[in-house]
C-alpha atoms as a PDB file:
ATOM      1  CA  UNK A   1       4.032  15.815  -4.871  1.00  0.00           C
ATOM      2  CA  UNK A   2       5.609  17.326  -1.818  1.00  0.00           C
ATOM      3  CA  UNK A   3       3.489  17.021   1.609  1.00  0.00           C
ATOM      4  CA  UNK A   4       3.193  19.134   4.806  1.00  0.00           C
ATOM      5  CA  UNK A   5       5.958  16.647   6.649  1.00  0.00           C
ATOM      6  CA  UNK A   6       8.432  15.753   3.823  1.00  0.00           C
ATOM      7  CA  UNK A   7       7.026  12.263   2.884  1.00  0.00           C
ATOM      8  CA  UNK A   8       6.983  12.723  -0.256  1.00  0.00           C
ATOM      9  CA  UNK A   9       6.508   9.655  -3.254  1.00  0.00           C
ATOM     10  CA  UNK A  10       9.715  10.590  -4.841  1.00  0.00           C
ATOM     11  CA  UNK A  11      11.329  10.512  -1.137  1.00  0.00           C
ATOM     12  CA  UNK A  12       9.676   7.044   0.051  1.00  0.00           C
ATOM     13  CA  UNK A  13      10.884   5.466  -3.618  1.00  0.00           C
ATOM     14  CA  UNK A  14      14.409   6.492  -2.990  1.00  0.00           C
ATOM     15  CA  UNK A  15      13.678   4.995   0.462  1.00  0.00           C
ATOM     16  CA  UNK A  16      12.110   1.743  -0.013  1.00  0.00           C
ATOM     17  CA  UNK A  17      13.058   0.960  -4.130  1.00  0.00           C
ATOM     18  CA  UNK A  18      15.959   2.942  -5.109  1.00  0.00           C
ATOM     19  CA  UNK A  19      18.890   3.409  -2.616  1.00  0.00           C
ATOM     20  CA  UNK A  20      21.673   4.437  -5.522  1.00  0.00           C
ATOM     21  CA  UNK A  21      21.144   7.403  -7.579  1.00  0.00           C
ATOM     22  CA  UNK A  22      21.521   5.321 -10.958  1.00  0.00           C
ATOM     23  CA  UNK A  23      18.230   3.382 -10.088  1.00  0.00           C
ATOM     24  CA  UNK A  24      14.816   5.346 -11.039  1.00  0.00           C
ATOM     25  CA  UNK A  25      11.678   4.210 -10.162  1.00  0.00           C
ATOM     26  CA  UNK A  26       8.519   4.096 -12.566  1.00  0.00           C
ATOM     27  CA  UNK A  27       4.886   4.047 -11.868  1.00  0.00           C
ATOM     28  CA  UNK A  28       3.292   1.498 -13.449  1.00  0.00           C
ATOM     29  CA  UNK A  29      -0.638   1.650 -11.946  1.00  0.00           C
ATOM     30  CA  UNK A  30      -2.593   4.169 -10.424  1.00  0.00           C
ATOM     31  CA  UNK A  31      -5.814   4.084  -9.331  1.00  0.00           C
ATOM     32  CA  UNK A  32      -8.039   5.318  -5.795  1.00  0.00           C
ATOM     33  CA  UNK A  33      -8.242   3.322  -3.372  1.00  0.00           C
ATOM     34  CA  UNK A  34     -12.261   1.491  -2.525  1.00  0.00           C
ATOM     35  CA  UNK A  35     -12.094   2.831   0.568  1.00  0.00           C
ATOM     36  CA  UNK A  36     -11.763   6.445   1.220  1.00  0.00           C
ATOM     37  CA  UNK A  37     -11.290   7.036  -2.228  1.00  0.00           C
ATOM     38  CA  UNK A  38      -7.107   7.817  -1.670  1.00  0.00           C
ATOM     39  CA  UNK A  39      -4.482   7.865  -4.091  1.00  0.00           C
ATOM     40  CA  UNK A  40      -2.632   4.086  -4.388  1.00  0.00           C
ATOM     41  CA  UNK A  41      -0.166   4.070  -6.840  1.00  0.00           C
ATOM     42  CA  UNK A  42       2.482   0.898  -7.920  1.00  0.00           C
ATOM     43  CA  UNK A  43       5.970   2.213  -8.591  1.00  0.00           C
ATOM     44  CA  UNK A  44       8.437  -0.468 -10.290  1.00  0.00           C
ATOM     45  CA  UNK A  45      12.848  -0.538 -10.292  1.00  0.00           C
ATOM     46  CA  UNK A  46      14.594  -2.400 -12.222  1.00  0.00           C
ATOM     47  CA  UNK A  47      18.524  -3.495 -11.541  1.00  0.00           C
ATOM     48  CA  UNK A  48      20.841  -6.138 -12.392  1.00  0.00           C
ATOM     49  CA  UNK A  49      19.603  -7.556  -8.781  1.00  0.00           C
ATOM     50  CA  UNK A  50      16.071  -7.281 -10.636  1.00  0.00           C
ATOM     51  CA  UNK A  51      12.794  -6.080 -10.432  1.00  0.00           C
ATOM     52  CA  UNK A  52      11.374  -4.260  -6.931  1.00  0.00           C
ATOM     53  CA  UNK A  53       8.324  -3.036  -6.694  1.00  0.00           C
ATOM     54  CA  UNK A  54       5.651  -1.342  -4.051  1.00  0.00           C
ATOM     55  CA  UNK A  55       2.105  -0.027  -3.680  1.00  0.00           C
ATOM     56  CA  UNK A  56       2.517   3.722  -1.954  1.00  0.00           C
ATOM     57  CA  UNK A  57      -0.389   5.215  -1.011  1.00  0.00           C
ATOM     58  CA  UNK A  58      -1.512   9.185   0.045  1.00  0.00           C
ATOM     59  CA  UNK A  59      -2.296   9.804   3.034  1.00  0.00           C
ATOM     60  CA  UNK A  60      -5.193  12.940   4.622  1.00  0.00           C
ATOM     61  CA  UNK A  61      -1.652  15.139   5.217  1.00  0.00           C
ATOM     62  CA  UNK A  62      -0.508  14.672   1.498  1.00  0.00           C
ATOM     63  CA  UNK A  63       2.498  12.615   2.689  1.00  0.00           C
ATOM     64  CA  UNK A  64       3.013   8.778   1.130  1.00  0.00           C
ATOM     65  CA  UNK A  65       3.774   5.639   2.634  1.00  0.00           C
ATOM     66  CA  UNK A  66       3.813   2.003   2.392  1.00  0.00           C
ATOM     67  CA  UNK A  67       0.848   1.203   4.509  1.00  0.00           C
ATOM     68  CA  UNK A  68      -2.842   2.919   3.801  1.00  0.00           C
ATOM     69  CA  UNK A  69      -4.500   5.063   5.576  1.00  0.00           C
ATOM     70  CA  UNK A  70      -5.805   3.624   9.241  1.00  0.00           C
ATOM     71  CA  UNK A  71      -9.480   4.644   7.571  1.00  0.00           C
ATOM     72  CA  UNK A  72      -8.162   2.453   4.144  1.00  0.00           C
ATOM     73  CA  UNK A  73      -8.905  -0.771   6.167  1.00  0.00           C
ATOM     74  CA  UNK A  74     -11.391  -3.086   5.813  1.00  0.00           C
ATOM     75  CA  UNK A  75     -12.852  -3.693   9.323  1.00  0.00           C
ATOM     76  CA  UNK A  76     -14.672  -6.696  10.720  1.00  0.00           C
ATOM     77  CA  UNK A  77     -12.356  -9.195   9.204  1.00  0.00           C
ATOM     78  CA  UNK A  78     -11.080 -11.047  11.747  1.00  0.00           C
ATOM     79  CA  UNK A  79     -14.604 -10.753  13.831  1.00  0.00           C
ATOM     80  CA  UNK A  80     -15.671 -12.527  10.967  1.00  0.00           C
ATOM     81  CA  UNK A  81     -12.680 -15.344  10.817  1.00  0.00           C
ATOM     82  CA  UNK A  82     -13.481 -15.372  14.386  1.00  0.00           C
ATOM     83  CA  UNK A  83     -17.824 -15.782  13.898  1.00  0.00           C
ATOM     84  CA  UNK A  84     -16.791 -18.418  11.378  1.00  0.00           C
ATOM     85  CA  UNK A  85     -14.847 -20.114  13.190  1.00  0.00           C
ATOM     86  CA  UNK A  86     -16.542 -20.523  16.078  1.00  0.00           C
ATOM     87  CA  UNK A  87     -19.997 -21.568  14.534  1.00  0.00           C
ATOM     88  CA  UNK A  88     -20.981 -25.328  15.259  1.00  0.00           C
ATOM     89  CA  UNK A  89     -20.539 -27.746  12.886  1.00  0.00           C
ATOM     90  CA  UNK A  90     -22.867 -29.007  10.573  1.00  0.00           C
ATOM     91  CA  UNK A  91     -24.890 -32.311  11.255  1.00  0.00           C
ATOM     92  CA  UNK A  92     -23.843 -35.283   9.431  1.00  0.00           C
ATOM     93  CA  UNK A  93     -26.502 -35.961   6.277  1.00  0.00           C
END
């Protein structure tokens, strides 16, 4: 799948997985992601320097990368590391 700006999957596996020409990279999951419902796919090299693999996911533009979406992320989390963290402790029984 080719997007508007040239980030294409086959162009960020050759990228990130498969820097000689002899290497070929395989998807090996697909699925959308929870959030936003995107396109997260798991693409898998093999070499005698063994196995690589990364989760690539599509982007609003059509391009892929190695990081989701800014709307992909779970929000809250670290308010709630920080709520949890900062609630008094319990009294002894």
């Amino acid at each position: 799948m080719k997007s508007v700006n040239g980030q294409s999957l086959r162009s960020q596996v050759e990228k990130w997985l498969a820097p000689a020409p002899a290497i070929s990279g395989h998807v090996t999951r697909f699925r959308r992601t929870r959030l936003g419902g995107r396109w997260c796919v798991y693409v898998e090299t093999s070499s005698s320097r063994g196995v690589r693999a990364l989760f690539f996911f599509r982007h609003d533009d059509g391009s892929w990368y190695v990081f989701p979406p800014a709307g992909n992320t779970p929000r809250g989390t670290a308010d709630r590391i920080a709520r949890i963290g900062s609630r008094p402790a319990s009294p002894p029984v």
